[in-house]
Protein backbone atom coordinates (compact mmCIF):
# COMPACT_ATOMS: atom_id res chain seq x y z
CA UNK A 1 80.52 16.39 156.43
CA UNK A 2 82.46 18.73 154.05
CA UNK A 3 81.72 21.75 157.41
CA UNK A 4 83.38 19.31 159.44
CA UNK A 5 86.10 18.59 158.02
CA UNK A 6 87.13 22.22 157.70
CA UNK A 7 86.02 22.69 161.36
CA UNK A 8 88.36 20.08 162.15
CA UNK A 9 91.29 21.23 160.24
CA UNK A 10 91.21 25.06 161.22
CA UNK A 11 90.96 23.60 164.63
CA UNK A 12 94.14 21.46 164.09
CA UNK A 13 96.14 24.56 162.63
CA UNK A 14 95.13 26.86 166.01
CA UNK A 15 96.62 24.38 168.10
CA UNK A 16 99.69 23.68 166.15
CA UNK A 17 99.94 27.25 166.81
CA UNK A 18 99.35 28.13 162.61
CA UNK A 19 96.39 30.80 160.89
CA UNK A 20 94.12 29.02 159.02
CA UNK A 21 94.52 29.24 155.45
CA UNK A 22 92.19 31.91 154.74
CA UNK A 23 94.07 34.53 157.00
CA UNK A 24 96.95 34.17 154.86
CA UNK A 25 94.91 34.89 152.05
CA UNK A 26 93.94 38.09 153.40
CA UNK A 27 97.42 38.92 154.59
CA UNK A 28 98.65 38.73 151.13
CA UNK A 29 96.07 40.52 149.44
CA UNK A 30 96.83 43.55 152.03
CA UNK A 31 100.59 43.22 150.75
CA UNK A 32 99.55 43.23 146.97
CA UNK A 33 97.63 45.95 147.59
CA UNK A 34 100.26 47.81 149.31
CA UNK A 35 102.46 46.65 146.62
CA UNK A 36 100.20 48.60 143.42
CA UNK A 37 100.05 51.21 145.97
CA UNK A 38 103.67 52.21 146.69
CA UNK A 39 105.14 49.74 143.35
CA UNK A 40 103.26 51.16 140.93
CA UNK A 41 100.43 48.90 138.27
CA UNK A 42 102.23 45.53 137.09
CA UNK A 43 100.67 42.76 135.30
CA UNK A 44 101.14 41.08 138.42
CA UNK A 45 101.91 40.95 141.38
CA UNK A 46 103.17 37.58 143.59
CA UNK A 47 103.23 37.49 147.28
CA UNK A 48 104.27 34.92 149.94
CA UNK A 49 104.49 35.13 153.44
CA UNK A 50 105.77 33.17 156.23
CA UNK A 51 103.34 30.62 157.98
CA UNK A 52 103.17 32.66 160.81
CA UNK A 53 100.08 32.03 164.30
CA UNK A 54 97.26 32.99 164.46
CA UNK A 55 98.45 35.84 166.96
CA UNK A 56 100.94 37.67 164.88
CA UNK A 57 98.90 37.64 162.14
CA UNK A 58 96.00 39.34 164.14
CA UNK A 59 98.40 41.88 165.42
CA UNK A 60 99.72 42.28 161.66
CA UNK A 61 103.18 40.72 162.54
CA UNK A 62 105.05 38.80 159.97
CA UNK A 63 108.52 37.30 159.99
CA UNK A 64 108.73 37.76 156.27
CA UNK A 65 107.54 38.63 153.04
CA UNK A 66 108.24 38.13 149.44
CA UNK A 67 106.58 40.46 146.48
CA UNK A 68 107.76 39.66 143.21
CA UNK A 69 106.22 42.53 140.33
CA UNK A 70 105.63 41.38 136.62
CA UNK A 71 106.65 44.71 133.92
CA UNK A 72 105.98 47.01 136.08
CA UNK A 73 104.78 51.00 135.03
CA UNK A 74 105.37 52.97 138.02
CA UNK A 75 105.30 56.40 136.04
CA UNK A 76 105.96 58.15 132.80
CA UNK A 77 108.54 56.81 130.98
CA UNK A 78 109.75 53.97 133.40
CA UNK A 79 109.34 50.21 133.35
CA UNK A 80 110.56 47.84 135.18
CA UNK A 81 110.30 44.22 133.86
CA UNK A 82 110.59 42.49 136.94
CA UNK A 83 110.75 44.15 140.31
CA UNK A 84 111.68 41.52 143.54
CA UNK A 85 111.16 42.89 147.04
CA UNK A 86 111.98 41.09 150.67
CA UNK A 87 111.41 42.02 153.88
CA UNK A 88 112.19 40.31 157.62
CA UNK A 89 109.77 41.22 160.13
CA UNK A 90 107.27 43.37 158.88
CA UNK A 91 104.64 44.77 160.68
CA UNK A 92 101.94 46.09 158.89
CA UNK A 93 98.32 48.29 159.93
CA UNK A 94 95.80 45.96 158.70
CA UNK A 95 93.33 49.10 159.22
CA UNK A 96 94.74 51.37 157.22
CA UNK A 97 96.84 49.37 155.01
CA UNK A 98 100.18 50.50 155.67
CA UNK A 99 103.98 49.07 156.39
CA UNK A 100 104.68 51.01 159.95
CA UNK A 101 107.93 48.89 159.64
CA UNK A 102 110.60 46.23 158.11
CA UNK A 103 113.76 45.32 158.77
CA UNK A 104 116.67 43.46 156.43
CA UNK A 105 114.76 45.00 153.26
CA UNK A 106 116.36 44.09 149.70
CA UNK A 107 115.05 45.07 146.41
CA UNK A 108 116.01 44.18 142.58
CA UNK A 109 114.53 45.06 139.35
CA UNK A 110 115.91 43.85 136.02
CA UNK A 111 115.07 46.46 132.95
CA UNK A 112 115.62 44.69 129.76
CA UNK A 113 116.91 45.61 126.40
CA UNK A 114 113.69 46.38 124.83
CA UNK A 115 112.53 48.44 127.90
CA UNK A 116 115.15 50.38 127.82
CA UNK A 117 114.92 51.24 124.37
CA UNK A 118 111.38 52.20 125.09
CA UNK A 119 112.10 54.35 127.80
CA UNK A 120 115.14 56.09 125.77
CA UNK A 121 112.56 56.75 123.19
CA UNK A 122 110.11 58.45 125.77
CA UNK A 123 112.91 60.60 126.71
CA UNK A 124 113.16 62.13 123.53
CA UNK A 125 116.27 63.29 122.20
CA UNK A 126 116.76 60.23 120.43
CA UNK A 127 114.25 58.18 118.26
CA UNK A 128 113.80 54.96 116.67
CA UNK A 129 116.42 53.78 119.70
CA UNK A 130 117.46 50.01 120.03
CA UNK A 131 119.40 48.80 123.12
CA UNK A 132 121.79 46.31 122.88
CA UNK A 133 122.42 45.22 126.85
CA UNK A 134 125.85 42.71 127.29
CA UNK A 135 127.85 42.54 130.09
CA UNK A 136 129.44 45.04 131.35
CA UNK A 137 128.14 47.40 128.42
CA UNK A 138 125.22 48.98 127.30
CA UNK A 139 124.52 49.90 123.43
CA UNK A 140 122.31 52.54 122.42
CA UNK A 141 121.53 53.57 118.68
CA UNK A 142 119.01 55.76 116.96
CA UNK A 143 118.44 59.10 115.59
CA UNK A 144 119.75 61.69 117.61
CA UNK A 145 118.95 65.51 117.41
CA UNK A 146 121.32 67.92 118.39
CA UNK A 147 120.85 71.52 119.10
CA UNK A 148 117.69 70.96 116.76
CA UNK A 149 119.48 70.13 114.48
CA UNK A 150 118.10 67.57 111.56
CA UNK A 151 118.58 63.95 113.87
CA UNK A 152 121.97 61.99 112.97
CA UNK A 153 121.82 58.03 113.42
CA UNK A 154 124.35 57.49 116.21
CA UNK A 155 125.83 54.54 117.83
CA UNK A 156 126.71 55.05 121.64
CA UNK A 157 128.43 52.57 123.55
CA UNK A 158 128.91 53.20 126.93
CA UNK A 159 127.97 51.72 130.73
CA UNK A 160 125.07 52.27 133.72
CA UNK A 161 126.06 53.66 136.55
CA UNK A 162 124.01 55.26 139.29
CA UNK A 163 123.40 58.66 140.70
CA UNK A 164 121.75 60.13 143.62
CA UNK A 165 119.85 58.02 146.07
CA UNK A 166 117.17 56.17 143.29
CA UNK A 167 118.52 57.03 139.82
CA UNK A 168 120.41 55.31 136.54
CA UNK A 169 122.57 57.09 134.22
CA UNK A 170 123.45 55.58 130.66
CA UNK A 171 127.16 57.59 130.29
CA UNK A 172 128.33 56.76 126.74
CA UNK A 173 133.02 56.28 125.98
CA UNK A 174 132.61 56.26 122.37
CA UNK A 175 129.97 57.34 120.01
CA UNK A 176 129.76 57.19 115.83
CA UNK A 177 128.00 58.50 112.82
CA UNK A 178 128.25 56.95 110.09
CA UNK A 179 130.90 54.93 111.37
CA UNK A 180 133.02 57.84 112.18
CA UNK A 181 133.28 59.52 115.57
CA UNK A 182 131.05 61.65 117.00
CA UNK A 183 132.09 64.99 119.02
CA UNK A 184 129.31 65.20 121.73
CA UNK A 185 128.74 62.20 124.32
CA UNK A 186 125.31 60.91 125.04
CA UNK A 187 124.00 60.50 128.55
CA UNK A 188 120.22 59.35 129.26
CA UNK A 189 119.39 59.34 133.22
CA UNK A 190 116.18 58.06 134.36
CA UNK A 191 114.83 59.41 138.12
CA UNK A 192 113.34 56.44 139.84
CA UNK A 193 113.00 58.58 142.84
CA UNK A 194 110.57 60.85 141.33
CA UNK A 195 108.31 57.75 142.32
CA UNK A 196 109.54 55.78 144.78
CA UNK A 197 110.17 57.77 147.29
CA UNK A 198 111.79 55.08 149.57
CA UNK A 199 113.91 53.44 146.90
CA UNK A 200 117.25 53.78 147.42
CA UNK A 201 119.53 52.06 144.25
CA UNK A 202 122.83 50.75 145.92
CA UNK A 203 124.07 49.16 142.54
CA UNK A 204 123.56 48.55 139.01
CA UNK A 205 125.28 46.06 136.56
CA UNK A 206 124.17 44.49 133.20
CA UNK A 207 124.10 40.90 131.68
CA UNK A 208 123.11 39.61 128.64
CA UNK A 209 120.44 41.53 127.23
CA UNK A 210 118.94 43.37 130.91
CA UNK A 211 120.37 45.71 133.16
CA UNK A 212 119.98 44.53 136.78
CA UNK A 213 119.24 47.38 139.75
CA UNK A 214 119.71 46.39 143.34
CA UNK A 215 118.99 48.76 146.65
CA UNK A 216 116.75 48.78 149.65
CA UNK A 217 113.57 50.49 150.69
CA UNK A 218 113.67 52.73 153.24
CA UNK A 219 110.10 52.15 155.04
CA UNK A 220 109.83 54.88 157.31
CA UNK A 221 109.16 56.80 154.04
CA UNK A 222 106.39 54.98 153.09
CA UNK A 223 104.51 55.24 156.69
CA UNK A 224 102.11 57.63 155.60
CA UNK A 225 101.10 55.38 152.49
């Protein structure tokens, strides 16, 4: 009865012209893969599609799909806490696992204070950093060594801004020691192109307590998977 039933339904879905269920399934799990593949290892990864036939499916067609990343690692010293990725009209080798193209592609990533602390302190120069992130400012303290030099516990304040086609730069306006001001301005800059290749960052701003990054992907570089 139960074979019937699901005879009956995926029979009902090809003639309204939609894949049955489990095509979808595999259709995402090709995306997720392609997402640890080109994103990087996340705690998770979320993908939906659009209910696309049978037919486009099969010829690895789809109007448009949605990844959404959970703290992301995608290398040495970088995390992303959330990554968000759409694309119109992808068409993907089901074969070989790879985007040949997309079109209208939009990416965001927030990084959040605590992150960012973490990823100053991989850096190096300064330890023990905390991140304060409001908006429109960034707030970086911690011990900072100089010239190596014994570390001095700094305060930076200062804003994001980005540089090159995939990377963020912390550039401080005022720093202090011991409440007084310091001589030599801090500036942290992490390469996000160093691992994705196709990234390009278009903006970057900060609210309360995460900075937010927003770009594109540029697919063609990601052809050869």
């Amino acid at each position: 009865m139960k074979l019937r039933i699901a005879i009956v339904a995926v029979a009902a879905l090809s003639l309204a012209g939609c894949a049955p269920p489990g095509t979808y399934r595999k259709v995402r799990e090709t995306i997720r893969t392609l997402a640890i593949r080109h994103l990087g290892p996340a705690d998770r990864y979320d993908v939906s599609t659009s209910r696309d036939s049978l037919q486009r499916l099969q010829d690895g067609r789809i109007a448009r799909v949605d990844i959404h990343g959970v703290n992301v690692r995608p290398g040495p010293g970088l995390i992303l806490d959330e990554i968000f990725v759409s694309a119109r009209n992808v068409k993907v080798d089901r074969g070989k696992r790879t985007v040949e193209t997309a079109e209208e592609t939009t990416a965001r990533a927030y990084v959040t204070a605590n992150s960012l602390a973490e990823m100053v302190d991989d850096e190096g120069t300064i330890s023990d950093a905390s991140v304060v992130i409001r908006p429109d400012q960034i707030v970086i303290s911690g011990r900072y060594a100089v010239l190596g030099a014994l570390p001095v516990s700094i305060v930076a304040t200062g804003k994001a801004r980005v540089v090159g086609v995939a990377g963020i730069e912390f550039v401080s306006d005022k720093v202090t020691a011991a409440g007084l001001p310091f001589p030599i301005p801090v500036t942290r800059s992490f390469d996000f192109a160093t691992v994705y290749p196709a990234l390009v960052i278009s903006g970057v701003s900060t609210e309360e307590g995460r900075a937010v990054l927003t770009g594109t992907l540029d697919w063609s570089k990601l052809q050869n998977g």
